[in-house]
Protein backbone atom coordinates (compact mmCIF):
# COMPACT_ATOMS: atom_id res chain seq x y z
CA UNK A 1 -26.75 -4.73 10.85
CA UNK A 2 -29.64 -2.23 10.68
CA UNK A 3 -29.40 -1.66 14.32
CA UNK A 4 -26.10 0.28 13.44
CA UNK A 5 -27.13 2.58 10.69
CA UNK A 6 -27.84 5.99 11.19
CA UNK A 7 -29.26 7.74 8.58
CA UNK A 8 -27.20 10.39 7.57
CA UNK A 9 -24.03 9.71 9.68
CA UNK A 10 -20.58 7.80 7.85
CA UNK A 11 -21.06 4.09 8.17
CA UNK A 12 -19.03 2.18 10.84
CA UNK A 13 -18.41 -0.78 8.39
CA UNK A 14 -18.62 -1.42 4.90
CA UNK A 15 -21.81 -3.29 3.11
CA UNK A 16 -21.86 -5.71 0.29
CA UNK A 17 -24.12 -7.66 -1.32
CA UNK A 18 -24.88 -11.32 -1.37
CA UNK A 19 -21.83 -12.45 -3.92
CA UNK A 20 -19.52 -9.80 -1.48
CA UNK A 21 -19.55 -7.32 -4.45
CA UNK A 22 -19.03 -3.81 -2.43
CA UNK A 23 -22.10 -1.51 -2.66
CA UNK A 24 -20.87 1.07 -0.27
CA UNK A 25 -17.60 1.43 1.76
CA UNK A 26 -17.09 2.35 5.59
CA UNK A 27 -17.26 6.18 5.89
CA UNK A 28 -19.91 6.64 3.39
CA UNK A 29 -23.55 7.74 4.41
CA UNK A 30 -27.17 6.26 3.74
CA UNK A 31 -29.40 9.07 3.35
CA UNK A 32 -32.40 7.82 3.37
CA UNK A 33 -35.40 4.79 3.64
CA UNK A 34 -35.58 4.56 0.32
CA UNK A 35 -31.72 3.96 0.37
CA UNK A 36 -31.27 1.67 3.19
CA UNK A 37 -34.56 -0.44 1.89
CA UNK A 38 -32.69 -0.91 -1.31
CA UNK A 39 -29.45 -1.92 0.01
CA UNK A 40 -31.33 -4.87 1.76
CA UNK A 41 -33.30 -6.00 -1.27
CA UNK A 42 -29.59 -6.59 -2.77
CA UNK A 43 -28.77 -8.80 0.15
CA UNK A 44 -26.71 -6.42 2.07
CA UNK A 45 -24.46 -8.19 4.49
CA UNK A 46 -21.16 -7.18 6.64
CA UNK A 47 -18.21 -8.74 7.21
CA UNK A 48 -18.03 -10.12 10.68
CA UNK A 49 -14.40 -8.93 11.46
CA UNK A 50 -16.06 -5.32 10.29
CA UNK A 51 -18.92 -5.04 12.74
CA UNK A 52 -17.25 -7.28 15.54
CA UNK A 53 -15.93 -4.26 17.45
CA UNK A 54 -19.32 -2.21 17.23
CA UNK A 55 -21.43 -5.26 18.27
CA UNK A 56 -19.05 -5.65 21.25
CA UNK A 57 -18.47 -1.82 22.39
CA UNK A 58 -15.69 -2.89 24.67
CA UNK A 59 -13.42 -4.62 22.33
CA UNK A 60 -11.09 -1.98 21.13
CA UNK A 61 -10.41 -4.02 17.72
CA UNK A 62 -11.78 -6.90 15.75
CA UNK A 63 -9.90 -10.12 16.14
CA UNK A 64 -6.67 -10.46 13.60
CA UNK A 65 -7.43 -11.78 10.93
CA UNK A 66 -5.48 -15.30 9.77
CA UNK A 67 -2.41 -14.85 7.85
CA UNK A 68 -4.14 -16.76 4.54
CA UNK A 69 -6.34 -13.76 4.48
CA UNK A 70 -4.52 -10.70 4.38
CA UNK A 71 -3.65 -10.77 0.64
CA UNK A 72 -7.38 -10.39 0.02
CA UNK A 73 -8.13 -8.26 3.09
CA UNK A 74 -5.43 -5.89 0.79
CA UNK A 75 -7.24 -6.18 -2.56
CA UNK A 76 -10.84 -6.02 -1.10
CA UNK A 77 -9.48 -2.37 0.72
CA UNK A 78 -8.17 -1.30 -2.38
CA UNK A 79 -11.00 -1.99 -4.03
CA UNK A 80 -13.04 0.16 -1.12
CA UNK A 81 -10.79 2.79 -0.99
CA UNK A 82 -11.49 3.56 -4.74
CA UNK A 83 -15.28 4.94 -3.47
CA UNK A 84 -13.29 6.42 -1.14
CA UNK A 85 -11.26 8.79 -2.77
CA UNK A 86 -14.41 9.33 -4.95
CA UNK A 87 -16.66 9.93 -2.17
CA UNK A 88 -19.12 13.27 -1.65
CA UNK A 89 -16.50 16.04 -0.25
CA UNK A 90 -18.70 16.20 2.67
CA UNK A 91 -17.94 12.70 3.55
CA UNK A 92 -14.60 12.35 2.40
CA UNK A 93 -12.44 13.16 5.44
CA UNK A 94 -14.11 10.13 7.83
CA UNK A 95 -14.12 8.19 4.98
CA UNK A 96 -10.13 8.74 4.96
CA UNK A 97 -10.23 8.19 8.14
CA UNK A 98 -12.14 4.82 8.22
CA UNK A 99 -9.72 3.32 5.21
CA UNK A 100 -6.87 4.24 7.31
CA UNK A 101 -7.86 2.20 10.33
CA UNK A 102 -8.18 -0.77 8.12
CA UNK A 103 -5.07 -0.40 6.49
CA UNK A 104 -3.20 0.22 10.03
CA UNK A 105 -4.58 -2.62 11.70
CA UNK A 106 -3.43 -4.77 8.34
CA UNK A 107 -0.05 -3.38 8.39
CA UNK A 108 0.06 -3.46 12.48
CA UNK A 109 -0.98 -7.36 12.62
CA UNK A 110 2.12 -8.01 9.92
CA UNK A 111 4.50 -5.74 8.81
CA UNK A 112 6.47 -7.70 6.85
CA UNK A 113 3.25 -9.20 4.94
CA UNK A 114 2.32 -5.21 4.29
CA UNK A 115 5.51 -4.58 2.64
CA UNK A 116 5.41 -7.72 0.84
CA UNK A 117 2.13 -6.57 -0.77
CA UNK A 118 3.91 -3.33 -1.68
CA UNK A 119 7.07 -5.11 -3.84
CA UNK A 120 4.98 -8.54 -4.83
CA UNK A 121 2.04 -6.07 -6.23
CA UNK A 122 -0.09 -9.01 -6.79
CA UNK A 123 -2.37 -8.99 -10.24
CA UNK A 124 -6.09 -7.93 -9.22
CA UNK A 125 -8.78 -6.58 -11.16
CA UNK A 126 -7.86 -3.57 -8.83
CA UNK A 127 -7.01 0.33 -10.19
CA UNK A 128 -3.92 1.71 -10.55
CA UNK A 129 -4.40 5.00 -9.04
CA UNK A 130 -5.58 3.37 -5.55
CA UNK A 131 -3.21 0.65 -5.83
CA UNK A 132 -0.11 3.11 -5.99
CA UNK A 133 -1.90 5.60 -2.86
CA UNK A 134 -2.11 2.01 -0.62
CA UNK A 135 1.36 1.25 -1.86
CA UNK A 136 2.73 4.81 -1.11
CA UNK A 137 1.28 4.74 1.98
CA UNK A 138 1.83 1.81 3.04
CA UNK A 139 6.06 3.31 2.26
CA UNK A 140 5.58 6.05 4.21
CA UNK A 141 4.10 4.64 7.43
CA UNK A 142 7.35 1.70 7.58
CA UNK A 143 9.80 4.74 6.77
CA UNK A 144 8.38 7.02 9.28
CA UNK A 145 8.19 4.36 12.05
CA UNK A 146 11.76 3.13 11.26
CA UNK A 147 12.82 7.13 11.50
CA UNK A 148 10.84 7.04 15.12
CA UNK A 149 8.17 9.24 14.17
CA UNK A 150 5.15 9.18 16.92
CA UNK A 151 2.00 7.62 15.84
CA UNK A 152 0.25 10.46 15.18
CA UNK A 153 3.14 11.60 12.84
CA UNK A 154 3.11 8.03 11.41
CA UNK A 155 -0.80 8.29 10.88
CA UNK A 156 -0.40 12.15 8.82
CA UNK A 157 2.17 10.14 6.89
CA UNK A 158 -0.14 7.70 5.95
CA UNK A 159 -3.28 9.54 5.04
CA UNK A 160 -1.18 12.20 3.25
CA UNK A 161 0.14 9.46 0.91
CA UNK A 162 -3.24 8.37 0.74
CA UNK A 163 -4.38 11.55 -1.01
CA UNK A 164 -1.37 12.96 -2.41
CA UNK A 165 -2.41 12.30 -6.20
CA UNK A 166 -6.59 12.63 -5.39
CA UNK A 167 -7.52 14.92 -8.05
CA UNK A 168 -5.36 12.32 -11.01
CA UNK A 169 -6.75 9.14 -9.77
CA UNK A 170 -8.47 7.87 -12.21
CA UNK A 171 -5.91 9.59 -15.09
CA UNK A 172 -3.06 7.57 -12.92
CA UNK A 173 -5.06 4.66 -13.85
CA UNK A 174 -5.24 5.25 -17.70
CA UNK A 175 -2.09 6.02 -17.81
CA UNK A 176 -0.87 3.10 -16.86
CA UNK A 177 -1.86 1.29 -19.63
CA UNK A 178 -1.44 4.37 -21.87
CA UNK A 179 1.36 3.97 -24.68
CA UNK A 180 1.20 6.95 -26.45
CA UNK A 181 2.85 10.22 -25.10
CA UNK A 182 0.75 12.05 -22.64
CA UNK A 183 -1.77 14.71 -24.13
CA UNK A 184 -1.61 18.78 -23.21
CA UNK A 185 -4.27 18.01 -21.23
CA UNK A 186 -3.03 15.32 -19.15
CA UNK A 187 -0.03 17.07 -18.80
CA UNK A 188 -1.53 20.10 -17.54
CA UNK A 189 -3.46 18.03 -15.17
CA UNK A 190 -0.12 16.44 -13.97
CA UNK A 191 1.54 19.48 -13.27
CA UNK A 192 -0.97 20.83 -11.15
CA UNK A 193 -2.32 17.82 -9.26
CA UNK A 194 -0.67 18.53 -6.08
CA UNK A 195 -2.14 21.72 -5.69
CA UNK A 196 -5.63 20.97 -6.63
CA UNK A 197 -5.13 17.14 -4.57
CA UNK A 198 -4.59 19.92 -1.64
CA UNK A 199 -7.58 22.31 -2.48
CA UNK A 200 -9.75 19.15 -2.53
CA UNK A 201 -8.54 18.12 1.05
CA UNK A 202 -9.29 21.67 2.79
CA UNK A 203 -12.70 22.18 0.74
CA UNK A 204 -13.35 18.58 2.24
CA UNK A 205 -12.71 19.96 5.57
CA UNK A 206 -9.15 18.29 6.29
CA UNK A 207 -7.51 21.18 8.88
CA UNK A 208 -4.43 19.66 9.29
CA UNK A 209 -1.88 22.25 7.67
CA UNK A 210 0.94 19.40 7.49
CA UNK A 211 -1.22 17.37 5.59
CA UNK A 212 -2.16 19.86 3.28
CA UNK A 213 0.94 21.33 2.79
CA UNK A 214 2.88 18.13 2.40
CA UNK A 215 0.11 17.16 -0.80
CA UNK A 216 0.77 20.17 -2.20
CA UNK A 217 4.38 20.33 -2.22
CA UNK A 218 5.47 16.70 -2.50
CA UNK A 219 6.99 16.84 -5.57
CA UNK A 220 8.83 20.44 -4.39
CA UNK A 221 12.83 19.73 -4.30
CA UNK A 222 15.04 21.99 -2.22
CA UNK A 223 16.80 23.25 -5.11
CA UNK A 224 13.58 25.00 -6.49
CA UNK A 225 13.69 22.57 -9.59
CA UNK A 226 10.19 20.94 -8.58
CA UNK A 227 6.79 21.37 -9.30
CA UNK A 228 4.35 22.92 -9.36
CA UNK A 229 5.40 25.99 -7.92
CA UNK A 230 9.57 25.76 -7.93
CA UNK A 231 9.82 25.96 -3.90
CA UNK A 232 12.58 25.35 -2.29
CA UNK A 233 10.69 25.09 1.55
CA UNK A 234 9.55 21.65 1.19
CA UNK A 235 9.10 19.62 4.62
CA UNK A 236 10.68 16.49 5.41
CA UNK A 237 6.73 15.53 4.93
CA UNK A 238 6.49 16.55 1.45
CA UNK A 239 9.82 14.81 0.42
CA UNK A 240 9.08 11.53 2.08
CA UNK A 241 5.80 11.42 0.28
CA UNK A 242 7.91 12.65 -2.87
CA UNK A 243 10.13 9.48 -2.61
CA UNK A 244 8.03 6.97 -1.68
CA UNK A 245 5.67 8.08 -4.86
CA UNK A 246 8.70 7.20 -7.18
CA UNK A 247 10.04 3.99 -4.95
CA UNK A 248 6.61 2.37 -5.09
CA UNK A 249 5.45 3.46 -8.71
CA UNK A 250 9.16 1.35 -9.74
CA UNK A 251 7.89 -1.41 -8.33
CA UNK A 252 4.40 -1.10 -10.61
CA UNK A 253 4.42 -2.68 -14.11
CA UNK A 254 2.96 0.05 -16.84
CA UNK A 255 1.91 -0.54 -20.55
CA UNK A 256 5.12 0.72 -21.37
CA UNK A 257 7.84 -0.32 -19.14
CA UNK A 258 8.33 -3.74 -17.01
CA UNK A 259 7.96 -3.47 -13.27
CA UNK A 260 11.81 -3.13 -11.32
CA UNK A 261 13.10 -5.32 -8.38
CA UNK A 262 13.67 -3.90 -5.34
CA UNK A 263 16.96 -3.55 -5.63
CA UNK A 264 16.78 -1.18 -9.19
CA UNK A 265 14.30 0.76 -7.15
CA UNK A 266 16.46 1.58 -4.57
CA UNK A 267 19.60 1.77 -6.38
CA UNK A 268 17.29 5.24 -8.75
CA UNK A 269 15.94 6.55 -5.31
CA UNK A 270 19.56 6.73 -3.87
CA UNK A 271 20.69 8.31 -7.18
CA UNK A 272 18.15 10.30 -7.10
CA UNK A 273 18.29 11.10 -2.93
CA UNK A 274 22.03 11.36 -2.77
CA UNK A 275 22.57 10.80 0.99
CA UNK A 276 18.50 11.99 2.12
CA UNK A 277 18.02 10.14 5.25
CA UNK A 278 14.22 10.15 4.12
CA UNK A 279 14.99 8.25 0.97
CA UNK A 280 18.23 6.15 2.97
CA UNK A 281 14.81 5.10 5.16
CA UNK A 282 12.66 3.96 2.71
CA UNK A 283 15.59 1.71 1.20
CA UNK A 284 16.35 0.25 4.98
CA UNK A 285 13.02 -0.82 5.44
CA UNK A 286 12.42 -2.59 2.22
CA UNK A 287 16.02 -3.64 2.04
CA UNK A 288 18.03 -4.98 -1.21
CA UNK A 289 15.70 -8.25 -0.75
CA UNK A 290 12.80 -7.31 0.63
CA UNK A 291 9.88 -9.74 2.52
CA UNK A 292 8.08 -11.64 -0.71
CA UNK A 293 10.92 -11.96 -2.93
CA UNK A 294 12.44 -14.83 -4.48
CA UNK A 295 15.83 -15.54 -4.65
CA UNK A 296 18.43 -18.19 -5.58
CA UNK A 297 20.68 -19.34 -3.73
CA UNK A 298 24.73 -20.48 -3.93
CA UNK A 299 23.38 -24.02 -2.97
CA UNK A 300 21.36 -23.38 -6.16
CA UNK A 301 18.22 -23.59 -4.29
CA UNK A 302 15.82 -21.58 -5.02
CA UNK A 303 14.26 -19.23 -1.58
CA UNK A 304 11.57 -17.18 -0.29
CA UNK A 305 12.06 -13.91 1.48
CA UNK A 306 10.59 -14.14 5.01
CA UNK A 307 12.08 -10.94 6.77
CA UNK A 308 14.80 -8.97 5.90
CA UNK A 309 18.26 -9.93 8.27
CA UNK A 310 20.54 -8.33 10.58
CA UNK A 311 22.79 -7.55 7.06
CA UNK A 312 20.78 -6.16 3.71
CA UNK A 313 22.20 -8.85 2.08
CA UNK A 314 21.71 -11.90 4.80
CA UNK A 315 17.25 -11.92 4.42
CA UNK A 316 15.85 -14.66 6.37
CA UNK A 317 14.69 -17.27 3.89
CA UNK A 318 12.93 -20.70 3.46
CA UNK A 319 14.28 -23.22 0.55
CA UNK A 320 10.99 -24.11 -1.67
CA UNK A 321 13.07 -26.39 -3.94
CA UNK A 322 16.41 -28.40 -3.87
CA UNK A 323 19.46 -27.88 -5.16
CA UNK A 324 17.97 -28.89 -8.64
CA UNK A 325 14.84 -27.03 -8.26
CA UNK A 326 12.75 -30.02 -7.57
CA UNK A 327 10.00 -28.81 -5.00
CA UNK A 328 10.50 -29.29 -1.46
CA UNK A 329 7.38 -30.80 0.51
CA UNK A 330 8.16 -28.55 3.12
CA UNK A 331 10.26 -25.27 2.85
CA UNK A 332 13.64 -25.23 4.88
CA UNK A 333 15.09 -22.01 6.80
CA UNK A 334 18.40 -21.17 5.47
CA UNK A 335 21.30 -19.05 6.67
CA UNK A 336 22.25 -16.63 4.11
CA UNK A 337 25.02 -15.25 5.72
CA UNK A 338 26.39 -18.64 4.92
CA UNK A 339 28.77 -19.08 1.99
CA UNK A 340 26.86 -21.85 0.66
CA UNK A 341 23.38 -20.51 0.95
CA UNK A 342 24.34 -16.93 0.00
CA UNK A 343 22.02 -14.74 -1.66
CA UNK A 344 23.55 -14.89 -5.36
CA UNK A 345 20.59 -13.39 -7.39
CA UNK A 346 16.97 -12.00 -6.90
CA UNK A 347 14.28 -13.64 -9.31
CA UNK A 348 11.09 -12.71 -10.81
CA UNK A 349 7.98 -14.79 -9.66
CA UNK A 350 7.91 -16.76 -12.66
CA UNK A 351 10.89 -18.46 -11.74
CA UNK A 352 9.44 -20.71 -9.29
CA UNK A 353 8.63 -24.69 -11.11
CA UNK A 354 5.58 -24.61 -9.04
CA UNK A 355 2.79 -22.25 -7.99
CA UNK A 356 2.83 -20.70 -4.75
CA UNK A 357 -0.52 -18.08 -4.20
CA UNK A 358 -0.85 -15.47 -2.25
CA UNK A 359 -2.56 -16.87 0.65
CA UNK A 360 0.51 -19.15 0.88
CA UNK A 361 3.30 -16.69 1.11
CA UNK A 362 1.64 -14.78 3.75
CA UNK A 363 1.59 -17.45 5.76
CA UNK A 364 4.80 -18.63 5.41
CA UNK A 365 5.95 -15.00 6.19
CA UNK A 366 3.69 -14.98 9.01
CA UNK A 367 4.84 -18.35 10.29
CA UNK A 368 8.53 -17.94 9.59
CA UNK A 369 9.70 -14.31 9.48
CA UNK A 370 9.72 -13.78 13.37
């Protein structure tokens, strides 16, 4: 690992420690001896599917990863892209730019398991406020490529979602377990986090005008009733990042308030939308029953969302129990555009008679959703 550290350059990979605690996260920058000699007396490792594709210059990309692990490839980059968001302004834009490769190449190798991990929202130790920007994100990219936006386009998306809320990341996080009505200060710091989220960007070095102006004015509407400056020029940027913010933060449980299916999601961000094609893209993608949801069935079975179907209301979906919810050794495809396997109601995870982790959904979306 040594071999690849320059002093005072952005890592290529991110280091942890003997128990794979994080101690610094790709983009970030070892200043010194003194620094680097530290790091090793922790027991400073790297992942092998990190540094496989420095080790090996002409490898473009590490090898994908098995489906089992992409639920905690997810949490361990939400967990990096917390020092991240926090990092030196110096450093921050390549670290951006090194959390967005890893997201991209999770959401490229299974796009269905990404936006499972957006509606499913499993319970970490993680932080709200990065939590919601990998959630928002991860929105925006699967709206914007569904709306044939180039990569690049599909990339601005992605980082501008990112770091729309930078400068109330941590108060995100408070507030979600917050109860009590939100302070003059917090307020105040609501109102004009888009514009200082922006400021932080450029002083950071970010050049991209897009970018910045889409932070600034994503919660702009066109008829001037937004924030925080009452704008009606707001880019078709700006308002996708606008409704993914309040899609995905639906799907999030807070102290106050229970978390909403997909389905009540996307039934507020059509109210809200009207006929927005940005907003009627962000409900195609996830669907009424999006990837990771559980359903039951006419048959009374009870079903797993693999991949949403041809119909929003035909998902593919395996069986994980009979008729009278008895577990199934092995789940069984069913077609839902089928009277007697018809989707008749979407259900919360608790539902399930058994316990099915993480690891094993992924897989069975990998294995089954096509």
């Amino acid at each position: 690992m040594q071999a690849h550290i320059a002093l005072g350059e952005p890592l290529r990979f991110s280091v942890r420690d003997d128990q794979h605690q994080l101690l610094l996260a790709r983009g970030q920058v070892i200043h010194d001896n003194q620094q680097l000699d530290e790091l090793f007396r922790r027991g400073a490792l790297v992942e092998i599917d990190e540094v496989a594709g420095i080790v090996q210059p002409q490898r473009r990309a590490a090898p994908a990863l098995r489906a089992d692990r992409l639920p905690q490839a997810w949490s361990r980059c939400g967990g990096e892209l917390r020092q991240v968001l926090q990092a030196d302004p110096s450093l921050l834009v390549a670290a951006v730019d090194g959390a967005t490769d890893q997201l991209l190449a999770l959401i490229h190798q299974a796009p269905a398991i990404a936006l499972a991990q957006v509606v499913r929202q499993p319970q970490t130790d993680g932080h709200y406020g990065t939590d919601h920007a990998i959630h928002a994100a991860t929105a925006c990219q699967a709206a914007a490529r569904y709306l044939g936006w180039s990569a690049e386009e599909q990339r601005r998306a992605f980082q501008a979602a990112l770091t729309m809320n930078l400068s109330i990341i941590d108060l995100q996080a408070r507030l979600a377990s917050q109860v009590s009505p939100l302070t003059t200060l917090q307020r105040e710091a609501i109102h004009h986090h888009p514009t200082r989220s922006a400021e932080q960007l450029e002083r950071a070095g970010v050049a991209d005008i897009a970018w910045l102006e889409a932070v600034a004015r994503h919660h702009e509407q066109p008829d001037g009733s937004g924030y925080p400056a009452g704008t009606r020029e707001v880019s078709e940027l700006a308002s996708l990042l606008r409704f993914a913010d309040v899609y995905t933060a639906r799907l999030s449980a807070r102290a106050n308030r229970p978390a909403m299916s997909a389905q009540q999601a996307g039934r507020e961000l059509h109210l809200l939308a009207a006929a927005n094609p940005l907003a009627a893209a962000l409900i195609k993608v996830f669907g009424l029953f999006p990837p990771g949801s559980l359903v039951r069935l006419a048959s009374g079975e009870l079903a797993l969302v693999v991949r949403n179907g041809d119909k929003a209301n035909h998902p593919r979906v395996l069986a994980l129990t009979d008729a009278a919810r008895e577990p199934r050794a092995k789940p069984v495809p069913r077609d839902t555009s089928r009277d007697q396997h018809a989707v008749v109601a979407l259900l919360s995870p608790q539902s399930l008679p058994m316990r099915l982790t993480e690891e094993r959904i992924a897989s069975l979306i990998a294995e089954h959703g096509g």
